[in-house]
N, C-alpha and C. Protein backbone atom coordinates (compact mmCIF):
# COMPACT_ATOMS: atom_id res chain seq x y z
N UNK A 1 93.97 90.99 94.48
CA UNK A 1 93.30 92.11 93.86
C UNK A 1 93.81 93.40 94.49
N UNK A 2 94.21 94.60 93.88
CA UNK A 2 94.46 95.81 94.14
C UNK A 2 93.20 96.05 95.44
N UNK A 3 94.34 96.35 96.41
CA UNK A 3 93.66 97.59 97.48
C UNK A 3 93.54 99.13 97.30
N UNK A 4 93.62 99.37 96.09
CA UNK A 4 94.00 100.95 95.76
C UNK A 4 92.26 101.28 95.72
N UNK A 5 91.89 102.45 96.14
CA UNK A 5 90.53 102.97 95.92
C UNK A 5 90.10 103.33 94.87
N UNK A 6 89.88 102.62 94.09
CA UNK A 6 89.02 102.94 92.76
C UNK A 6 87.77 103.94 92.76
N UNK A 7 87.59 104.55 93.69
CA UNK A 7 86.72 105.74 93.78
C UNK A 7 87.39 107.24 93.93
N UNK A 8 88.65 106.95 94.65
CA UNK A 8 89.22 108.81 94.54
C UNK A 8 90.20 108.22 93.33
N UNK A 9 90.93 107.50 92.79
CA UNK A 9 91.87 106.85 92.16
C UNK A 9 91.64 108.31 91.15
N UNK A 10 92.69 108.88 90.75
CA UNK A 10 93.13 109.83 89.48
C UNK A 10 92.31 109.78 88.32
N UNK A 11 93.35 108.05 87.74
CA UNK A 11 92.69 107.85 86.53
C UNK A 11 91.34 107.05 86.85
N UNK A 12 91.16 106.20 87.04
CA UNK A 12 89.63 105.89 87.15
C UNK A 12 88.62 106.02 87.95
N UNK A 13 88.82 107.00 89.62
CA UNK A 13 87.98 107.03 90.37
C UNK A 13 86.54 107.67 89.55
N UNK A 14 85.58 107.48 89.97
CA UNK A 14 84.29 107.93 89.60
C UNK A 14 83.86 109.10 90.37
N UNK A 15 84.55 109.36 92.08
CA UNK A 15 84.52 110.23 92.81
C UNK A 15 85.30 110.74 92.85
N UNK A 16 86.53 111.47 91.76
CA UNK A 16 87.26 112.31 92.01
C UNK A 16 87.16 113.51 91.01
N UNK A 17 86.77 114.27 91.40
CA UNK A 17 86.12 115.61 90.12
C UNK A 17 87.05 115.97 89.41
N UNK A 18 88.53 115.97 90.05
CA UNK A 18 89.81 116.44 89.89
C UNK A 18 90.35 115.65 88.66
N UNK A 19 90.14 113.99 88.85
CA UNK A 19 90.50 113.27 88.14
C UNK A 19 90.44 113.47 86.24
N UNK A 20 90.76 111.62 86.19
CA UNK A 20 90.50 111.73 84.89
C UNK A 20 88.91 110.67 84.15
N UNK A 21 88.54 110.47 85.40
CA UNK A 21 87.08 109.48 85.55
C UNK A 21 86.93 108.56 83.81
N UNK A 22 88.49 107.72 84.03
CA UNK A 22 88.81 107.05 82.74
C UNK A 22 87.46 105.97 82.74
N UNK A 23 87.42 105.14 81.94
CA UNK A 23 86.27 103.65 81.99
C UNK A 23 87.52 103.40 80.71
N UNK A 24 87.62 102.32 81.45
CA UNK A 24 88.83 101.78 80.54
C UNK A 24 88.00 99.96 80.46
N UNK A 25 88.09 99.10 79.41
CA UNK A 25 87.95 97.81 79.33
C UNK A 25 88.40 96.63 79.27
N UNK A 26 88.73 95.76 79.34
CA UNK A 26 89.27 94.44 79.18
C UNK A 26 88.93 93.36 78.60
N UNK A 27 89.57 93.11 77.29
CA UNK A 27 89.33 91.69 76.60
C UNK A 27 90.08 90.68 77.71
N UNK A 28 89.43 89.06 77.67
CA UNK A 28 90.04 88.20 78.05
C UNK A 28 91.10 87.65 77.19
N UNK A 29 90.42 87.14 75.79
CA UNK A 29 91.14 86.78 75.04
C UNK A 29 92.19 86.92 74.58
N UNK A 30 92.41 88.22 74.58
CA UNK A 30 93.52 89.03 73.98
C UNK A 30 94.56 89.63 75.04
N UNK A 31 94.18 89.65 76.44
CA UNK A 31 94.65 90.51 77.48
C UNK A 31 94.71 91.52 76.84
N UNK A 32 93.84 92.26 76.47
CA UNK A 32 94.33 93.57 76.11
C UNK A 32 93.05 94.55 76.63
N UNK A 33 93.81 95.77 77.35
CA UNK A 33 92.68 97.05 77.96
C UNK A 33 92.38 97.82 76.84
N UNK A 34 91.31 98.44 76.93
CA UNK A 34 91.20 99.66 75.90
C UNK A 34 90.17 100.75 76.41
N UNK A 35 90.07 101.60 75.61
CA UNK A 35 89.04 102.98 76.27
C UNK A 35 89.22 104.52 75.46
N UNK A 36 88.54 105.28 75.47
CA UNK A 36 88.67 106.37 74.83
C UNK A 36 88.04 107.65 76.10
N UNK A 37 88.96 108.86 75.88
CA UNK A 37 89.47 109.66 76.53
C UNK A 37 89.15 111.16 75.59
N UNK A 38 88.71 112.02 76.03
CA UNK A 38 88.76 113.31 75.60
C UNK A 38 89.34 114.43 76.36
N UNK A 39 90.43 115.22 76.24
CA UNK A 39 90.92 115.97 77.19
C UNK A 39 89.95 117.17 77.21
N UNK A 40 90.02 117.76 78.54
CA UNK A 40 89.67 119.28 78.51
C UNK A 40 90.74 119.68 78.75
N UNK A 41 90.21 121.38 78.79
CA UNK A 41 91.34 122.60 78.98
C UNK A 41 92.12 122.25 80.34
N UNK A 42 91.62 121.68 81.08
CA UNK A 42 92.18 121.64 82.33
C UNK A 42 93.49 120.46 82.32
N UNK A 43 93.67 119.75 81.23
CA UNK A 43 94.62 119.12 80.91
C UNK A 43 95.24 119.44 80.10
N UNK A 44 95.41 121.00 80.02
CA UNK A 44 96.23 121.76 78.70
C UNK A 44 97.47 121.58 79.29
N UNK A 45 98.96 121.02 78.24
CA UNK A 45 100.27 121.65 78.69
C UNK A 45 100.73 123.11 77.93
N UNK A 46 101.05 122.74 76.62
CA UNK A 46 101.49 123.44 75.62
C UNK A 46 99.99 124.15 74.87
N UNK A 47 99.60 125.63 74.71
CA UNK A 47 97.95 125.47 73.90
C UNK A 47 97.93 124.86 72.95
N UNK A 48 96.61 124.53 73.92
CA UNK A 48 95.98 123.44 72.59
C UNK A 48 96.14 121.87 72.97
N UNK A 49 97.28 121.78 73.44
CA UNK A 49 97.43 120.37 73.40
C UNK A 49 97.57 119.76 74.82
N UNK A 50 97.33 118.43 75.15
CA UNK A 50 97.32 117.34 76.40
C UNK A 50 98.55 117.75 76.99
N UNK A 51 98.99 117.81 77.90
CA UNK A 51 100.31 117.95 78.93
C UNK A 51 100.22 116.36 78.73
N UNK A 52 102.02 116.56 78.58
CA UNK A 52 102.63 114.59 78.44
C UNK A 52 102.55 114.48 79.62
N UNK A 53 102.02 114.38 80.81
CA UNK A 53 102.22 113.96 82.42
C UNK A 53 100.73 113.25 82.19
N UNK A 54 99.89 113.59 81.09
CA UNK A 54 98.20 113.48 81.53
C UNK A 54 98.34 112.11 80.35
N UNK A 55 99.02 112.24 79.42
CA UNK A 55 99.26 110.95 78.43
C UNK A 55 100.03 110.31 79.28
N UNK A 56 101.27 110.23 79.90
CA UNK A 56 101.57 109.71 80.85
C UNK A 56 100.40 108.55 81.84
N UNK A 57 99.43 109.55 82.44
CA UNK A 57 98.54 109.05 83.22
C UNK A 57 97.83 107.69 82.53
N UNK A 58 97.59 108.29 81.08
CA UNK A 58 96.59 107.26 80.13
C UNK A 58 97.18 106.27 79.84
N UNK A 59 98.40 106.23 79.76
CA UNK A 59 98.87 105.27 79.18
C UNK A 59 99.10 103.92 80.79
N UNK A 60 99.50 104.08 81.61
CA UNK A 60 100.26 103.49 83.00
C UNK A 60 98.58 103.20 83.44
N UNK A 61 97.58 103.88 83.40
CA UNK A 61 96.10 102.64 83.78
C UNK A 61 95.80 102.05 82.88
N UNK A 62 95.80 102.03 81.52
CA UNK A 62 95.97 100.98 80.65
C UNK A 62 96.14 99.98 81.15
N UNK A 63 97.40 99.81 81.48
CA UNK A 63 98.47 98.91 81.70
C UNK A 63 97.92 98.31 82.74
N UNK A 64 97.57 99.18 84.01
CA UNK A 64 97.33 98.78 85.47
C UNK A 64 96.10 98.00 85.23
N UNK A 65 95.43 98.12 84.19
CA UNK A 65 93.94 97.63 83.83
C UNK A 65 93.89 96.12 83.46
N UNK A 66 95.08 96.12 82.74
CA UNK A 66 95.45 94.70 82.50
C UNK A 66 96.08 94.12 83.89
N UNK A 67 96.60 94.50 84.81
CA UNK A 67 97.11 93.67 85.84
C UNK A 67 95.83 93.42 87.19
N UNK A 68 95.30 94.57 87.12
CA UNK A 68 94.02 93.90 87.99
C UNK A 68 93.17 93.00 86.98
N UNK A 69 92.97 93.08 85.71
CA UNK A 69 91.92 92.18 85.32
C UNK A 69 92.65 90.68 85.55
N UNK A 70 93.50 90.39 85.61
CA UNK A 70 94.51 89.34 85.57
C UNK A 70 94.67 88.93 86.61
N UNK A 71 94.22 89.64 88.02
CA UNK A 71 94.39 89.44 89.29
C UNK A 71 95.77 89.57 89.91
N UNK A 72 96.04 90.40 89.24
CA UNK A 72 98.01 90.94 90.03
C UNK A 72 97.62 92.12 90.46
N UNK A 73 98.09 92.03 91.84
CA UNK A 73 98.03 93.27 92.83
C UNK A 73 99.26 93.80 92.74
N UNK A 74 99.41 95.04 91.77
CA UNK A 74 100.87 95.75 91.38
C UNK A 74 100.83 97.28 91.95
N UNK A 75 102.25 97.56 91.92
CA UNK A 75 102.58 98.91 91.80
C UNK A 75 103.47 99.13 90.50
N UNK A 76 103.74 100.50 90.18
CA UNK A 76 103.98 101.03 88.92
C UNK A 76 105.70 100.63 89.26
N UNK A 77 106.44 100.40 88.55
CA UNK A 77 107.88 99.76 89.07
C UNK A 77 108.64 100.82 87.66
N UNK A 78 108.08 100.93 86.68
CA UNK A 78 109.07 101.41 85.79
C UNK A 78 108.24 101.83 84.38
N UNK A 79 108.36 103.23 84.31
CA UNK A 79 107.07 103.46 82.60
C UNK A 79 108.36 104.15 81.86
N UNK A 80 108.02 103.35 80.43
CA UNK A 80 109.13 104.61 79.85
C UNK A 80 108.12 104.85 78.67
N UNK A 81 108.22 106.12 78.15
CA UNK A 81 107.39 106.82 77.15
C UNK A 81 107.95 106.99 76.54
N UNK A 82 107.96 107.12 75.12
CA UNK A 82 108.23 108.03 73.91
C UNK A 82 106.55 108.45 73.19
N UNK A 83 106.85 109.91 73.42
CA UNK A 83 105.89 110.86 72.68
C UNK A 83 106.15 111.34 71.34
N UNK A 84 105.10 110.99 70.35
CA UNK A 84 105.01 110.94 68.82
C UNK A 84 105.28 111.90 68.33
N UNK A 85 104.00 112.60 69.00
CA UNK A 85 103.31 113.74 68.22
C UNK A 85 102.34 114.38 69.35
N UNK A 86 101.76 116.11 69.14
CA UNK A 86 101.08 116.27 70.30
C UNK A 86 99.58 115.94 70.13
N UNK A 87 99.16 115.57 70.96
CA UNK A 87 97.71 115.16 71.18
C UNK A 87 96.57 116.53 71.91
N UNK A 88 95.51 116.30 70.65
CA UNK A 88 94.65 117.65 70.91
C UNK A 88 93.82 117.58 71.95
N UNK A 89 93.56 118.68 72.66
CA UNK A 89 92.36 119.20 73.75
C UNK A 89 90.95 118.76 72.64
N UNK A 90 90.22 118.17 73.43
CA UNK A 90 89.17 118.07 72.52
C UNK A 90 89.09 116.88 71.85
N UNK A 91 89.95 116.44 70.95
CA UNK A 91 89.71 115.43 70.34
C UNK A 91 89.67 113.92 70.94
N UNK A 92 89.34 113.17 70.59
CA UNK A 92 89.07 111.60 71.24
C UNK A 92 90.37 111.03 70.70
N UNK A 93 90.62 110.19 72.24
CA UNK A 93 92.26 109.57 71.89
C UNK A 93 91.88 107.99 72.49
N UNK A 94 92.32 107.25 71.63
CA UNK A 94 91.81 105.64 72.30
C UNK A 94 93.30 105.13 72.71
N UNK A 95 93.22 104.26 73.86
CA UNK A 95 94.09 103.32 74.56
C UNK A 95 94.27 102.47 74.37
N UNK A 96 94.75 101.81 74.14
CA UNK A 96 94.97 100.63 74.23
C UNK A 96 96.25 99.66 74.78
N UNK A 97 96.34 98.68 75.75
CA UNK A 97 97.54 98.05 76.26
C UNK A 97 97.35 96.29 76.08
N UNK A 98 98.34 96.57 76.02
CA UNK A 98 98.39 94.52 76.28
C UNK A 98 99.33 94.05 76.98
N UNK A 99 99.50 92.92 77.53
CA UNK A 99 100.49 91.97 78.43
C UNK A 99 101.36 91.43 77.66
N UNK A 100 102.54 91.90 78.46
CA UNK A 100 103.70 90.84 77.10
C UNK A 100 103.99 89.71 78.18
N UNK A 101 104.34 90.13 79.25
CA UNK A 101 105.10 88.64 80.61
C UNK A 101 104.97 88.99 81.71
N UNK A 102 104.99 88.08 82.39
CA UNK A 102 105.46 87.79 83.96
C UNK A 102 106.59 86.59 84.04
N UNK A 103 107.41 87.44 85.43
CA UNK A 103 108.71 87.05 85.53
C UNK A 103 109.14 87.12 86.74
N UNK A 104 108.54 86.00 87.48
CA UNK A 104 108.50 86.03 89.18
C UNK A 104 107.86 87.18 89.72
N UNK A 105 108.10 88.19 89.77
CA UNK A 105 107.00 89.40 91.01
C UNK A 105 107.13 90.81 89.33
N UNK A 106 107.50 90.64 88.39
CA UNK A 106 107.43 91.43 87.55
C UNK A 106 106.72 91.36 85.86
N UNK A 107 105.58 92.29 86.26
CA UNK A 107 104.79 92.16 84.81
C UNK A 107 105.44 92.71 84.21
N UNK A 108 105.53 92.88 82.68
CA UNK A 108 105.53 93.74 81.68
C UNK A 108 103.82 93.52 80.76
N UNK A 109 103.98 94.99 80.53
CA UNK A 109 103.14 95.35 79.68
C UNK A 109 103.46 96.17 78.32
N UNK A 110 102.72 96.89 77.09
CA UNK A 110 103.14 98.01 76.70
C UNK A 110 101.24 98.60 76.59
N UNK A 111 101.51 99.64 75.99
CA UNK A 111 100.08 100.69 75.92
C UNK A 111 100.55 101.25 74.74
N UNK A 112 100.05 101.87 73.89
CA UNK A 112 99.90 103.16 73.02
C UNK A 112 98.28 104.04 72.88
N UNK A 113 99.02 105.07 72.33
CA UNK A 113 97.52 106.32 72.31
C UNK A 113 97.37 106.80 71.39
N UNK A 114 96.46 106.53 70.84
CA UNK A 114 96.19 107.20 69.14
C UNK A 114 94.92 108.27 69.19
N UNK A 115 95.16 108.95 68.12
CA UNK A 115 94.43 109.86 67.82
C UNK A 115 93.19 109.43 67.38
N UNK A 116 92.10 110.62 66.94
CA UNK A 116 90.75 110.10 65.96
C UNK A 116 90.91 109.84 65.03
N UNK A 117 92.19 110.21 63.91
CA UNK A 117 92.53 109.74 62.91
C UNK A 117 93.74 108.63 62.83
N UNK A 118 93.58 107.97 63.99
CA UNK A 118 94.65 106.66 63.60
C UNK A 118 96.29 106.72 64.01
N UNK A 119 96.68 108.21 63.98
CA UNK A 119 97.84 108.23 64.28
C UNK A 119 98.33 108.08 65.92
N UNK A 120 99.29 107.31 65.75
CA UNK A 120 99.84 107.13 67.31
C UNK A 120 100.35 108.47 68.09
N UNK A 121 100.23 108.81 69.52
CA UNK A 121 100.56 109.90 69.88
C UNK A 121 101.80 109.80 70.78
N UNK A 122 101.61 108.68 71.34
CA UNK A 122 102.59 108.22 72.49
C UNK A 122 102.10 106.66 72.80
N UNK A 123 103.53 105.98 73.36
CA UNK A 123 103.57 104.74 73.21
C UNK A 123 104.01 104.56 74.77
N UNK A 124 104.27 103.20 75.10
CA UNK A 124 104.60 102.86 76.42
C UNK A 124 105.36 101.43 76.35
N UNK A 125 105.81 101.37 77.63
CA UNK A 125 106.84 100.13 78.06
C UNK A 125 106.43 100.47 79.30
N UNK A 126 105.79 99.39 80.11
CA UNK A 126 105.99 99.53 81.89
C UNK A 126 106.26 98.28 82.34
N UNK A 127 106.72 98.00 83.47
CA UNK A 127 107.02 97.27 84.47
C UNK A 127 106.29 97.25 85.73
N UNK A 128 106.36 96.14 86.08
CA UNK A 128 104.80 96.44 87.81
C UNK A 128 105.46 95.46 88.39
N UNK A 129 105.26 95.66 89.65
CA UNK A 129 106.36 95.28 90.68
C UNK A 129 104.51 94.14 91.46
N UNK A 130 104.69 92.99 91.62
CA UNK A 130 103.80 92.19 92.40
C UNK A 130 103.69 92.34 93.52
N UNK A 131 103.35 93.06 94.58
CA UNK A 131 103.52 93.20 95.92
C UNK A 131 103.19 92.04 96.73
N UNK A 132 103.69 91.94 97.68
CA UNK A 132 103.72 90.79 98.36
C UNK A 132 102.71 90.72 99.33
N UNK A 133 102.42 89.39 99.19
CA UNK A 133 101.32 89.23 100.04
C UNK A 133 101.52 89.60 101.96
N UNK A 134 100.48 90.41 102.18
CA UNK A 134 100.54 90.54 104.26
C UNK A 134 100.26 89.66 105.03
């Protein structure tokens, strides 16, 4: 199980004001995370819209969400993004990731982020590196 502090943690600490105090979920069945997200101004890049570093963020705990529910103690090894379209301040954006493999000490996953109306905003491909046991 992840030693990372899930209380100051970015995306999901509950004690970090700074953060993004995500609640992200986990099907068994499906391995798949999900959750919904509303930006504020304080995650403005371009006006008006989410800075891709903060979709970035949403998309890579997705992912990480599926490897602790799964019981893999990972680090982030490799995210690649392609961004759609821009995603609004304000509006509700849902997550969602699933597990594609493991391959000796390397998960893959992917994530995407859609809008309130359905459209995708940004997508994902990551890689997580299994850290080794101490």
């Amino acid at each position: 199980m992840s030693k990372r502090s899930k209380n100051k943690s970015f995306g999901l600490g509950k004690d970090n004001p700074s953060g993004l105090n995500l609640v992200l979920n986990f099907d068994e069945d499906s391995k798949t995370s999900y959750g919904e997200f509303i930006a504020t101004e304080k995650f403005e890049g371009e006006p008006g819209e989410v800075h891709p570093g903060i979709l970035t963020t949403l998309l890579d705990e997705a992912m990480i969400k599926i490897n602790e529910s799964m019981n893999f103690d990972t680090t982030t090894g490799e995210i690649n993004v392609r961004f759609l379209m821009p995603a609004k301040i304000g509006e509700s954006l849902y997550m969602r990731g699933w597990f594609i493999k493991k391959n000796r000490r390397v998960i893959e996953n992917r994530a995407e982020i859609e809008n309130e109306i359905g459209k995708i905003v940004a997508r994902a491909k990551g890689k997580y590196i299994e850290k080794e046991e101490d």
